[in-house]
Every structure is written in structure tokens, then in C-alpha cells.
PDB file of N, CA and C in Angstrom:
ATOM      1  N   UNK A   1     -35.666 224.457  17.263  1.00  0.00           N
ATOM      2  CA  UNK A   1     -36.294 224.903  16.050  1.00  0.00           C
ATOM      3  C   UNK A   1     -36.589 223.724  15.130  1.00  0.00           C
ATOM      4  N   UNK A   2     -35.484 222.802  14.961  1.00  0.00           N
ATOM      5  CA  UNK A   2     -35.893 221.849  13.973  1.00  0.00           C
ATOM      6  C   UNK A   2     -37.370 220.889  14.806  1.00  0.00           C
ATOM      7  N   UNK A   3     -37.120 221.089  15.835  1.00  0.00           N
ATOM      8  CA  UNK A   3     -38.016 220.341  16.254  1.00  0.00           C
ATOM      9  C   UNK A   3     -39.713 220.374  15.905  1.00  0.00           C
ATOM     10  N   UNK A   4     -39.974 222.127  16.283  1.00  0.00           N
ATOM     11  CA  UNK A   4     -41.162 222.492  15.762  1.00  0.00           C
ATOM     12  C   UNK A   4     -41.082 221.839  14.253  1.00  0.00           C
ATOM     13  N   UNK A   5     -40.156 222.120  13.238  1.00  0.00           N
ATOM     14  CA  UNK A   5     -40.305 222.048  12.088  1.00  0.00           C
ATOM     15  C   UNK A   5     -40.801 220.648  11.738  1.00  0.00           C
ATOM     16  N   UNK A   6     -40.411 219.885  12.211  1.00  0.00           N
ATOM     17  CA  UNK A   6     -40.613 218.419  11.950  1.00  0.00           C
ATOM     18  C   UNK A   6     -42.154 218.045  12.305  1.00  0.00           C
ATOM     19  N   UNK A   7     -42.416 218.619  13.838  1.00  0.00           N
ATOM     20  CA  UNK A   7     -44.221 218.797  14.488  1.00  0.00           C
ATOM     21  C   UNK A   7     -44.886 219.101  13.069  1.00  0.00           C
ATOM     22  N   UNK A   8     -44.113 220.278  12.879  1.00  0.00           N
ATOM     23  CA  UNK A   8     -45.206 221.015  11.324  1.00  0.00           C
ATOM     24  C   UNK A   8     -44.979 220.170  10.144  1.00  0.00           C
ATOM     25  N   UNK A   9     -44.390 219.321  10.156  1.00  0.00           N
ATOM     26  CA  UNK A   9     -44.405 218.696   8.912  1.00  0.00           C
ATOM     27  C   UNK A   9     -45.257 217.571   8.964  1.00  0.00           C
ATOM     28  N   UNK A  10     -45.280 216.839  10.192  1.00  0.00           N
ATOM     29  CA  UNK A  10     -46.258 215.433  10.321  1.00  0.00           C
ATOM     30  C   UNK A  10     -47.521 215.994  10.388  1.00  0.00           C
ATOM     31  N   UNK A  11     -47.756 217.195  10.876  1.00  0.00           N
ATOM     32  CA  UNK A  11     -49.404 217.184  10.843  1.00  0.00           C
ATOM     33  C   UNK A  11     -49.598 217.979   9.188  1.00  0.00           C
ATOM     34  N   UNK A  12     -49.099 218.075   8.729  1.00  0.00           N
ATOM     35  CA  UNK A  12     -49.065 218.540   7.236  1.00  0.00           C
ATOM     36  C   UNK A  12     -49.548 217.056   6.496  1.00  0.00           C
ATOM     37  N   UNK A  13     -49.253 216.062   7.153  1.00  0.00           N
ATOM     38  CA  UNK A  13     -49.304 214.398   6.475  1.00  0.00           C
ATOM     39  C   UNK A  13     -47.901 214.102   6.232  1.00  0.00           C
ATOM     40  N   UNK A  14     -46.641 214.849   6.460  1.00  0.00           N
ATOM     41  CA  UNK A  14     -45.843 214.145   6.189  1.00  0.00           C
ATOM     42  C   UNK A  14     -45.344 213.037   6.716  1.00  0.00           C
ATOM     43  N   UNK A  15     -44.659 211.881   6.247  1.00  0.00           N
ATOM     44  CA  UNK A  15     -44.135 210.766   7.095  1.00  0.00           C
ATOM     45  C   UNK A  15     -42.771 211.133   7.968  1.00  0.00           C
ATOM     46  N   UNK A  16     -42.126 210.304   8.661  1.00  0.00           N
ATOM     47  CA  UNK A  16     -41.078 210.470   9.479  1.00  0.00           C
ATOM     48  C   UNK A  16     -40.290 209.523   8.408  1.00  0.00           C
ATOM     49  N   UNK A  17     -38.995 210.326   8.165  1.00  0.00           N
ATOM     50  CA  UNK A  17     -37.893 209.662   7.456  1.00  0.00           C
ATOM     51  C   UNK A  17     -37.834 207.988   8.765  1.00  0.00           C
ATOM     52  N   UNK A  18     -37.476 207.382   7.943  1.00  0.00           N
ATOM     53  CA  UNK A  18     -36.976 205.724   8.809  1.00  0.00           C
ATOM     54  C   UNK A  18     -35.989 205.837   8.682  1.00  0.00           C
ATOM     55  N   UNK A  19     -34.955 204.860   9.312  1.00  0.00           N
ATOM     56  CA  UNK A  19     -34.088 204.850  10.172  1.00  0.00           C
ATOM     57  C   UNK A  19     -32.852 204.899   8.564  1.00  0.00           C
ATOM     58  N   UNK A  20     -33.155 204.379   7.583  1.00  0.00           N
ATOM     59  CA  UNK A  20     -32.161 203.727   6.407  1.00  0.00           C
ATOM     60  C   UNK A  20     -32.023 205.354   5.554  1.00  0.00           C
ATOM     61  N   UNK A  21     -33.533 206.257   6.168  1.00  0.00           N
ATOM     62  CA  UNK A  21     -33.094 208.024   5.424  1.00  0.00           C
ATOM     63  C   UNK A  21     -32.443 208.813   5.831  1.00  0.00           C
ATOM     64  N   UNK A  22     -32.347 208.294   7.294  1.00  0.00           N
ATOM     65  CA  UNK A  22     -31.615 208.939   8.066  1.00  0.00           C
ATOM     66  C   UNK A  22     -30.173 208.399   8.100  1.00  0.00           C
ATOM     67  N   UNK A  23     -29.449 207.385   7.633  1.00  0.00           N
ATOM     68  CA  UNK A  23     -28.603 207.087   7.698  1.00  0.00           C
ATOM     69  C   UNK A  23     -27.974 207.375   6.022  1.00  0.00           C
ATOM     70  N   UNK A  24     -29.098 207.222   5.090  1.00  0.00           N
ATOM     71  CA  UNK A  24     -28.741 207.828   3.785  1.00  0.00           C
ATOM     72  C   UNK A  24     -28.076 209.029   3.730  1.00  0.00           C
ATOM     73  N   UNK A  25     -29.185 209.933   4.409  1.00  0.00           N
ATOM     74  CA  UNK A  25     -29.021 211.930   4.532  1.00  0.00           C
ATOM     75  C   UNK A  25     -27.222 211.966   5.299  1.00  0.00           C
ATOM     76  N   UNK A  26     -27.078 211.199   6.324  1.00  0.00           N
ATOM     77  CA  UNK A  26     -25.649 211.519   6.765  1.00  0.00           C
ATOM     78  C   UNK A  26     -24.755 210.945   6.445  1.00  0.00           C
ATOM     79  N   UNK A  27     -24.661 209.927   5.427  1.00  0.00           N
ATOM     80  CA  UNK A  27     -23.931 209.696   4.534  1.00  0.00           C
ATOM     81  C   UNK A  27     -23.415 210.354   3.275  1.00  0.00           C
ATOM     82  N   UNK A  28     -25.042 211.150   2.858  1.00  0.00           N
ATOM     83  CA  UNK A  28     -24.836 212.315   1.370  1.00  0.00           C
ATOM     84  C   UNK A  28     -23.706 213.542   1.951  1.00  0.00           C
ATOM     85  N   UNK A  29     -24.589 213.708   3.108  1.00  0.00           N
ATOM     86  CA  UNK A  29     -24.110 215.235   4.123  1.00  0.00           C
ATOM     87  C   UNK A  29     -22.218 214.953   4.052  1.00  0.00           C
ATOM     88  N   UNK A  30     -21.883 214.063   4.553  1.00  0.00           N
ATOM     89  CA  UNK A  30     -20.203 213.377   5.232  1.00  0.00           C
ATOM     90  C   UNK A  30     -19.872 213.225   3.434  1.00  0.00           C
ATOM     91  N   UNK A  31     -20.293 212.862   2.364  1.00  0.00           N
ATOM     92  CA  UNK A  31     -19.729 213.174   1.393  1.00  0.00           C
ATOM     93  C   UNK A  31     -19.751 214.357   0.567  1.00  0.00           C
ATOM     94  N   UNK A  32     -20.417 214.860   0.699  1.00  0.00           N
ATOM     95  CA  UNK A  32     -20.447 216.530   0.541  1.00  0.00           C
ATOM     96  C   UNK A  32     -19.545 217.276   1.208  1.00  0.00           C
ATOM     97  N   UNK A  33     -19.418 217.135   2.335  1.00  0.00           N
ATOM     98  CA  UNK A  33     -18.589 218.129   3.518  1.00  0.00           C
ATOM     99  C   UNK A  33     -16.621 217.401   2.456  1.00  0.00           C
ATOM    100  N   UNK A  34     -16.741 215.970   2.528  1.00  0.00           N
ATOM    101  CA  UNK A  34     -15.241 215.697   2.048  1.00  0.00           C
ATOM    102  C   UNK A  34     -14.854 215.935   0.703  1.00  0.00           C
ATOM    103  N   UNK A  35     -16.156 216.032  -0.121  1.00  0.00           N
ATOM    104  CA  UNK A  35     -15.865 216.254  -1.536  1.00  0.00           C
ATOM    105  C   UNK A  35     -15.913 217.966  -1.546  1.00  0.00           C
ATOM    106  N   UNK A  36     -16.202 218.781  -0.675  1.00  0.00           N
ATOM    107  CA  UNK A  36     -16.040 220.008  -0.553  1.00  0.00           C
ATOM    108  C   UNK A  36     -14.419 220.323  -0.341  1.00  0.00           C
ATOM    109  N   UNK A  37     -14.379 219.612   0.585  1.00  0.00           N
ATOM    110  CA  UNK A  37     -13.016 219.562   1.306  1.00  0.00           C
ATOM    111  C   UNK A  37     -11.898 219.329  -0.161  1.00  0.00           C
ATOM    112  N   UNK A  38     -12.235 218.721  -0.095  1.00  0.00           N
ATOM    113  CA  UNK A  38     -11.123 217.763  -1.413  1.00  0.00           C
ATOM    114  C   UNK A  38     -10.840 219.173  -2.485  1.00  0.00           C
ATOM    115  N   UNK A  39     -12.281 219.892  -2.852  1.00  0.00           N
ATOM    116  CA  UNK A  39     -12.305 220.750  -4.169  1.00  0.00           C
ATOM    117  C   UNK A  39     -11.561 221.884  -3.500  1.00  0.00           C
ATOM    118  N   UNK A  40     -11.577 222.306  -2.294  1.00  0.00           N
ATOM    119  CA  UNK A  40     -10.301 223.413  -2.004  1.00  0.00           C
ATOM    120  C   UNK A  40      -9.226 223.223  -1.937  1.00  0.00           C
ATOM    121  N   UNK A  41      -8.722 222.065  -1.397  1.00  0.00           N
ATOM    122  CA  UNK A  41      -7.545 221.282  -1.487  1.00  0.00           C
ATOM    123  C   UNK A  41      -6.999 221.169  -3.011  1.00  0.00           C
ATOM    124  N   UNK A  42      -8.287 221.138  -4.048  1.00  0.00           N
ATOM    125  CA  UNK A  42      -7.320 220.651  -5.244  1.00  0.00           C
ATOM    126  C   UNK A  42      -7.548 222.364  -5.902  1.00  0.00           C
ATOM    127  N   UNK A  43      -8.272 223.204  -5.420  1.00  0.00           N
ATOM    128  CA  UNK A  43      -8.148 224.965  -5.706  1.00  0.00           C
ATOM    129  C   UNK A  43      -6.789 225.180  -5.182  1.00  0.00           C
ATOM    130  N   UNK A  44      -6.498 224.720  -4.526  1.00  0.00           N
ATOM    131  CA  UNK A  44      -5.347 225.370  -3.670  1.00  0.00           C
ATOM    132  C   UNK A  44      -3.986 224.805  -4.478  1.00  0.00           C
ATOM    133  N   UNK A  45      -4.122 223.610  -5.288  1.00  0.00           N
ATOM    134  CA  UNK A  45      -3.158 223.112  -5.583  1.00  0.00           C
ATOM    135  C   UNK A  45      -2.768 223.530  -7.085  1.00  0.00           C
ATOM    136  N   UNK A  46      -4.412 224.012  -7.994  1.00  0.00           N
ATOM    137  CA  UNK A  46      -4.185 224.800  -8.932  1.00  0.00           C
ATOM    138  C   UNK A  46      -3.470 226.106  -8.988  1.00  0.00           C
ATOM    139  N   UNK A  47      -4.035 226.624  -7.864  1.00  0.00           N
ATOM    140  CA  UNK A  47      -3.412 228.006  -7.278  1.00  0.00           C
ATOM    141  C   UNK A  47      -1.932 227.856  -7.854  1.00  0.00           C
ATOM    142  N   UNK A  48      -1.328 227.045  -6.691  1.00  0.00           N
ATOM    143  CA  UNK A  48       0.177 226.874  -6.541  1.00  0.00           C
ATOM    144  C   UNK A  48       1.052 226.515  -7.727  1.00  0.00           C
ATOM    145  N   UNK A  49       0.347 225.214  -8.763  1.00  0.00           N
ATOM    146  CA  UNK A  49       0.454 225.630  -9.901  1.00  0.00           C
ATOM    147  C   UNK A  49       1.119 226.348 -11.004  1.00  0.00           C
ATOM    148  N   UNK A  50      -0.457 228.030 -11.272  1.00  0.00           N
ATOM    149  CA  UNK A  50      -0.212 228.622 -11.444  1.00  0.00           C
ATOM    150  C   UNK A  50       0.807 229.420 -11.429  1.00  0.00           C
ATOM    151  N   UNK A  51       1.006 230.368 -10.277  1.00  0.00           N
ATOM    152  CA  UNK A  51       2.223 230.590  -9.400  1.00  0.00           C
ATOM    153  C   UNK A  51       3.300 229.958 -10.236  1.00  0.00           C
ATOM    154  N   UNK A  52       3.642 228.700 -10.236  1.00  0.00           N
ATOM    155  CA  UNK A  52       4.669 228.237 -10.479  1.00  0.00           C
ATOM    156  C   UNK A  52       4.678 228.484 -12.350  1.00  0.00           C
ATOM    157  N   UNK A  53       3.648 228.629 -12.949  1.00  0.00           N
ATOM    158  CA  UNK A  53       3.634 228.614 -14.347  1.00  0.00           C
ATOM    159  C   UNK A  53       3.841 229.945 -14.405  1.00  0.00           C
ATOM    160  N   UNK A  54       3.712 230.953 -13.741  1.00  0.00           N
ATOM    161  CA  UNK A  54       3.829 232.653 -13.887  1.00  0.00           C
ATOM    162  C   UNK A  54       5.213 232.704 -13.225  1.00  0.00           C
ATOM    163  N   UNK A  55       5.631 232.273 -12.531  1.00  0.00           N
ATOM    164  CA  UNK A  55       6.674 232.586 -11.950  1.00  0.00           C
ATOM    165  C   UNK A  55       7.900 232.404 -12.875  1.00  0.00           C
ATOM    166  N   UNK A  56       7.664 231.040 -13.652  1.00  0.00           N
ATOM    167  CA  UNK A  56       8.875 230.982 -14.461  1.00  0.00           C
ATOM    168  C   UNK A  56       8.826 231.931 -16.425  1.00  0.00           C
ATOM    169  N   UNK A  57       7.466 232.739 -15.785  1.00  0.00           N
ATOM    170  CA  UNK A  57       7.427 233.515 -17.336  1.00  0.00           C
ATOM    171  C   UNK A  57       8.459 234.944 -16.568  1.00  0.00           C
ATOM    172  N   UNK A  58       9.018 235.297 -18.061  1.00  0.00           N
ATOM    173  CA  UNK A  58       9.797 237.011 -17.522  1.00  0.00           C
ATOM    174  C   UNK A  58       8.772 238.248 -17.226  1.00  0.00           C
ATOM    175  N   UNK A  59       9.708 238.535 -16.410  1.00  0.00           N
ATOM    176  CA  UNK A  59       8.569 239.999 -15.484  1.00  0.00           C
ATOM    177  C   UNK A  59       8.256 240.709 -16.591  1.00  0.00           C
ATOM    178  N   UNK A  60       9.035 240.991 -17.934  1.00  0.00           N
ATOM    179  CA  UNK A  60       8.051 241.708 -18.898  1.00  0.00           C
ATOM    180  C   UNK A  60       7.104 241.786 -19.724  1.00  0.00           C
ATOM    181  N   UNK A  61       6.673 240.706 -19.477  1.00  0.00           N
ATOM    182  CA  UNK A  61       5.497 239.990 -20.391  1.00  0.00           C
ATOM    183  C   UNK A  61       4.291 240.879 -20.162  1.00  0.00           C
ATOM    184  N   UNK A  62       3.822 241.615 -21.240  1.00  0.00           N
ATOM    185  CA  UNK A  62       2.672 242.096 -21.255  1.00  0.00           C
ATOM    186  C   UNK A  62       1.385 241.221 -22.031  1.00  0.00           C
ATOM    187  N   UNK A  63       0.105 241.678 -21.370  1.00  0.00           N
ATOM    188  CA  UNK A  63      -1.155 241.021 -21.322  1.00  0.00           C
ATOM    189  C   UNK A  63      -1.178 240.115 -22.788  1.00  0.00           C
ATOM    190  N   UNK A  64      -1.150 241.231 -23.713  1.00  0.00           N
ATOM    191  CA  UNK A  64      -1.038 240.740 -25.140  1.00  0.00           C
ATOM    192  C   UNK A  64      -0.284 239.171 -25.250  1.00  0.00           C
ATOM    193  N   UNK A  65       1.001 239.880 -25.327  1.00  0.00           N
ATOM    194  CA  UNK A  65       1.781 238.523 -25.403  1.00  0.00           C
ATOM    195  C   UNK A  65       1.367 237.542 -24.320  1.00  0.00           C
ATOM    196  N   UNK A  66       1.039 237.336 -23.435  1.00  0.00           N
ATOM    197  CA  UNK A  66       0.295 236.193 -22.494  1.00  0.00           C
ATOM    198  C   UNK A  66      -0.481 235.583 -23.065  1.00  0.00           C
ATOM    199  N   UNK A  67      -1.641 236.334 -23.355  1.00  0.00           N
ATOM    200  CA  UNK A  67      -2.767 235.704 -23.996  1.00  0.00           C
ATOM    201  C   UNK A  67      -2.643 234.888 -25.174  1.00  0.00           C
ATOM    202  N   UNK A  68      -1.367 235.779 -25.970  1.00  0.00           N
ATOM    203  CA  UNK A  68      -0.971 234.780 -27.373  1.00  0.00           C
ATOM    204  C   UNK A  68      -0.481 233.617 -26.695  1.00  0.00           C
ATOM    205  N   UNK A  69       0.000 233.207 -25.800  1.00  0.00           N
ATOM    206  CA  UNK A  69       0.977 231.938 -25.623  1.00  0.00           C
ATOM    207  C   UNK A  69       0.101 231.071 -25.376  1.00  0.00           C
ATOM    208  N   UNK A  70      -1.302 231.257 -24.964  1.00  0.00           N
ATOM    209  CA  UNK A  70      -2.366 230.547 -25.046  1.00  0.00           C
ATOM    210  C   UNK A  70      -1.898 229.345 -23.731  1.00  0.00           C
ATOM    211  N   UNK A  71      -1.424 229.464 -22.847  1.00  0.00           N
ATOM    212  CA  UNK A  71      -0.800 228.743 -22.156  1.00  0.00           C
ATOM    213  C   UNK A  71      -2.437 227.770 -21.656  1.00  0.00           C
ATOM    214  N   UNK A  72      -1.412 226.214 -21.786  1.00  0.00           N
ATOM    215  CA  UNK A  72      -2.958 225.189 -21.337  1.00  0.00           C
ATOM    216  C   UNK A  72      -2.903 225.597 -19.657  1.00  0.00           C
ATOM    217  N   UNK A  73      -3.953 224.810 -19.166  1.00  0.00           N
ATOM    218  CA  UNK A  73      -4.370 224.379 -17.577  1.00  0.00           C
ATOM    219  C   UNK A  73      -3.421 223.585 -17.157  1.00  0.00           C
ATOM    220  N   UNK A  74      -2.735 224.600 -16.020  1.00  0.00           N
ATOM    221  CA  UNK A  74      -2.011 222.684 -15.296  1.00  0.00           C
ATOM    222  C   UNK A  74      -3.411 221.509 -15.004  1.00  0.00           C
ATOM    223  N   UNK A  75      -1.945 220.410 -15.138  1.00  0.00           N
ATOM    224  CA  UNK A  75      -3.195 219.056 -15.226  1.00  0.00           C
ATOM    225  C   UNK A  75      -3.582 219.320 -13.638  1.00  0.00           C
ATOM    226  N   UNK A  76      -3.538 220.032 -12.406  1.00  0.00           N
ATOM    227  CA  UNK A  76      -3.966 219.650 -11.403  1.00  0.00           C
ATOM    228  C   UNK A  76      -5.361 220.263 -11.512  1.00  0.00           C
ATOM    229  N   UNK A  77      -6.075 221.130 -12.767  1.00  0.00           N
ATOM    230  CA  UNK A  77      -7.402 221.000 -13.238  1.00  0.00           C
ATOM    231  C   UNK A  77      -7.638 219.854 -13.535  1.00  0.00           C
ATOM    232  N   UNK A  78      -7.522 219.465 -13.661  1.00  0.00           N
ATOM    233  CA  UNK A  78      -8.425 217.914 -14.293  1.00  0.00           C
ATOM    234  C   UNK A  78      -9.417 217.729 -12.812  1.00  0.00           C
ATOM    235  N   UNK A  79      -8.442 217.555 -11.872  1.00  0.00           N
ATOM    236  CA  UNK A  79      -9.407 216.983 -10.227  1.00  0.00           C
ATOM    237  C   UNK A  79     -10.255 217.892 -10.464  1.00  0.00           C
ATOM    238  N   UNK A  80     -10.161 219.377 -10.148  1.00  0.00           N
ATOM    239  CA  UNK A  80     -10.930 220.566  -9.696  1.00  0.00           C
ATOM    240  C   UNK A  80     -12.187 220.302 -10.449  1.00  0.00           C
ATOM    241  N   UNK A  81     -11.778 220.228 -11.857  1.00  0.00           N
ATOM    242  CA  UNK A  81     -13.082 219.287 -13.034  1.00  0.00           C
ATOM    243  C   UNK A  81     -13.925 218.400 -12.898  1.00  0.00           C
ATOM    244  N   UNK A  82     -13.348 217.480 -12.138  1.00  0.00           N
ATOM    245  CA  UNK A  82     -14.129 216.459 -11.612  1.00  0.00           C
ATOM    246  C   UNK A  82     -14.971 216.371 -10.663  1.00  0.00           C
ATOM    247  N   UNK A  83     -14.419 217.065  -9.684  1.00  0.00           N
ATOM    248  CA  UNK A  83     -15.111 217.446  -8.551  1.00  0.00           C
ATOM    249  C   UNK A  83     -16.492 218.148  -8.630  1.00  0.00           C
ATOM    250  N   UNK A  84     -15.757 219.239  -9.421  1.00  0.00           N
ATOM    251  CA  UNK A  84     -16.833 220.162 -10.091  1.00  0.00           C
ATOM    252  C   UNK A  84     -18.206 219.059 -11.004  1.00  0.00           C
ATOM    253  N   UNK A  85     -17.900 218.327 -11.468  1.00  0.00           N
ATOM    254  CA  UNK A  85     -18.630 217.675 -11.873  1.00  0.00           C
ATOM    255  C   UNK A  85     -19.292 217.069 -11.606  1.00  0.00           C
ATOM    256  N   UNK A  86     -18.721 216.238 -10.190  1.00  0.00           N
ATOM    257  CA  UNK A  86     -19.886 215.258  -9.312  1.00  0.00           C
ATOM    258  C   UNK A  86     -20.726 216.089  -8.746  1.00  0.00           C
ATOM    259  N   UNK A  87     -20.275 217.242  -8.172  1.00  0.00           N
ATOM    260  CA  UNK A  87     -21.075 218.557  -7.409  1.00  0.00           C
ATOM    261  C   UNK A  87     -22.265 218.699  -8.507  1.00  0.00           C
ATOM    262  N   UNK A  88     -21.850 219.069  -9.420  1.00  0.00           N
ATOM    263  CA  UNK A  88     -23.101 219.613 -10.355  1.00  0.00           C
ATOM    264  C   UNK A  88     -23.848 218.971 -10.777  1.00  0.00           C
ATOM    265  N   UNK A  89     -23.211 217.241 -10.869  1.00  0.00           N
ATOM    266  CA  UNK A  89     -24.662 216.053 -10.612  1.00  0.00           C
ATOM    267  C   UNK A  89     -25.732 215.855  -9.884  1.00  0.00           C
ATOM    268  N   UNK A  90     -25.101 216.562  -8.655  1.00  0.00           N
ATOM    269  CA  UNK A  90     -25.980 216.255  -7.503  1.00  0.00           C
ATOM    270  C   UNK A  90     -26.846 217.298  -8.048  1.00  0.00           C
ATOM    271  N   UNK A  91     -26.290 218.767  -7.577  1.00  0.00           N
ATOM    272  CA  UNK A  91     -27.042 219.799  -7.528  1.00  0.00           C
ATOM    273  C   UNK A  91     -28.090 219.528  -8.533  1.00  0.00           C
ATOM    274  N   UNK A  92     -27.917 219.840  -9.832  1.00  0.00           N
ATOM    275  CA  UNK A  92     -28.449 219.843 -10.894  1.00  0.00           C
ATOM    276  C   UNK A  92     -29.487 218.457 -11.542  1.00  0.00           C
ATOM    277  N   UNK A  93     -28.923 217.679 -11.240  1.00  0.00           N
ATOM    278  CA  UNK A  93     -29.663 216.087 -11.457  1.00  0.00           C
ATOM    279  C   UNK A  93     -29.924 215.440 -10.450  1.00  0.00           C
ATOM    280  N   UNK A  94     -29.622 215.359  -9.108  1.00  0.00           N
ATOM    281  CA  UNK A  94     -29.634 214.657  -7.722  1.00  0.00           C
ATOM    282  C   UNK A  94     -29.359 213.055  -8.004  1.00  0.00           C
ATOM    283  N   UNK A  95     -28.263 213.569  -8.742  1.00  0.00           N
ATOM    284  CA  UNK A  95     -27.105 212.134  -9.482  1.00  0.00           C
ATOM    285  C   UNK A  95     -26.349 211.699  -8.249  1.00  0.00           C
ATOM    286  N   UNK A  96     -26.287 210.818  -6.823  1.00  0.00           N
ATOM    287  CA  UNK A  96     -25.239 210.809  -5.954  1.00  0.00           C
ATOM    288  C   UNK A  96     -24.443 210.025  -6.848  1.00  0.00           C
ATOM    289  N   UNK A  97     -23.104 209.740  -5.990  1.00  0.00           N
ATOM    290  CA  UNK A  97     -22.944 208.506  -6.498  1.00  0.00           C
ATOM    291  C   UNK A  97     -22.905 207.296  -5.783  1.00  0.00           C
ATOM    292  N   UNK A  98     -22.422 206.338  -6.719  1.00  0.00           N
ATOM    293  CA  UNK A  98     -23.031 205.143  -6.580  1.00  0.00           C
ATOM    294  C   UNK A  98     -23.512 204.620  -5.022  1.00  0.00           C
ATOM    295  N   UNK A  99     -22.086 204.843  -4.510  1.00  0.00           N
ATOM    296  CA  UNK A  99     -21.861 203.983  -3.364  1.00  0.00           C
ATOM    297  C   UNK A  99     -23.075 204.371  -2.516  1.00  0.00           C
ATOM    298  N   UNK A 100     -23.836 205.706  -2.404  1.00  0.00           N
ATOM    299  CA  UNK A 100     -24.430 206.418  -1.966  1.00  0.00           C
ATOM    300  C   UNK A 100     -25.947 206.017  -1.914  1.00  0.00           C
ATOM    301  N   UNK A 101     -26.058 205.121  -3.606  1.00  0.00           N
ATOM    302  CA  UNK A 101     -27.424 204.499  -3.631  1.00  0.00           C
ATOM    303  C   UNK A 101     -27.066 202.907  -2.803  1.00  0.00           C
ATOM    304  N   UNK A 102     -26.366 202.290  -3.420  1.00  0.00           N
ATOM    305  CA  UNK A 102     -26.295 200.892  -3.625  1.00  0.00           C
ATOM    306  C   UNK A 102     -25.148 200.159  -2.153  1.00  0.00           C
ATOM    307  N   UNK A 103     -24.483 200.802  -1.170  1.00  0.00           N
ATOM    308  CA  UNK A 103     -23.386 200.633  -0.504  1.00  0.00           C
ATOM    309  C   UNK A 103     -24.486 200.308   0.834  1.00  0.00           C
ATOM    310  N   UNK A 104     -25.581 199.983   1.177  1.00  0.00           N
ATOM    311  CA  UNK A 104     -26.475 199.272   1.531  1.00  0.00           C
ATOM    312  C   UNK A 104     -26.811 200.338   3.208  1.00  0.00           C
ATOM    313  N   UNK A 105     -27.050 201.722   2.430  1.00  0.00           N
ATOM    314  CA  UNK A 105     -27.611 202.885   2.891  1.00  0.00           C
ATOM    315  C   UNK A 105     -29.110 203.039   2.879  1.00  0.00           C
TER     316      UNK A 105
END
């Protein structure tokens, strides 16, 4: 299938990516897949966290009183934040980073 697709794209006038787009694209791809990786890893660690911040409140705590205690984010948000952030560079701005322009891709 990709194959046709590519046929249909050169006689459209498109060019053939060279060898440095193709090595760009699976470089973006391999940091995407690990910075994906990474953001469940650090979901998972908020998770646990949590858990641990509910666990040590008493079983009678109703909604009300929760909400008053205004309890902060464990700091293992901060990563999830970040992550979240480079993600939404890309998506949103097609911000990679650096290494991605300049790491001689």
C-alpha cells in the first residue's frame, strides 16, 4: 500500500524524501515512541503517588472536606508536565527538539 502511495505522490510532482529525511522521520518517529513511553511510565508513577497520598488520608473523609484540603500535585507531576509539553510542541508548533534539528540528522 505505501508503495502505490508514494507512485501517487511523484506523479502528483512530488519529490522523493533524500536519504538525511529519511533518517530525520526515524529519528522524530524513535523519539516519539520513547517520549511516549517515558509519559506512561511517569502516569504510572503519578498514579502510585496518589494512592500513596489517599491512602494515608482516614477512610472518613468526605468529598467536601477533600476538596477543602486543597491537597497540591505530587512532584512526580512535574515530568508528566513536561512531557506533556514537548508533545504539545510538536503537535501544535512542529517545535522538535533540538537534537532533532541540529544532532546532524
Amino acid at each position: 500500500m505505501m508503495t502505490n502511495a508514494t507512485i501517487e505522490m511523484l506523479k502528483r510532482g512530488h519529490t522523493a524524501a533524500s536519504a538525511e529525511e529519511w533518517r530525520r522521520q526515524a529519528a522524530r518517529v524513535a523519539w516519539i515512541k520513547a517520549t511516549v513511553a517515558a509519559l506512561r511510565d511517569a502516569h504510572r508513577r503519578v498514579e502510585e503517588a496518589w494512592d500513596r497520598i489517599f491512602a494515608a488520608l482516614p477512610d472518613d473523609i468526605d468529598d467536601d472536606e477533600l476538596e477543602a484540603m486543597n491537597l497540591p500535585d505530587p512532584p512526580e507531576q512535574a515530568e508528566v508536565d513536561a512531557l506533556h509539553a514537548q508533545i504539545d510542541a510538536v503537535i501544535k508548533h512542529d517545535r522538535w527538539p533540538a537534537h532533532l534539528y541540529f544532532g546532524g540528522l
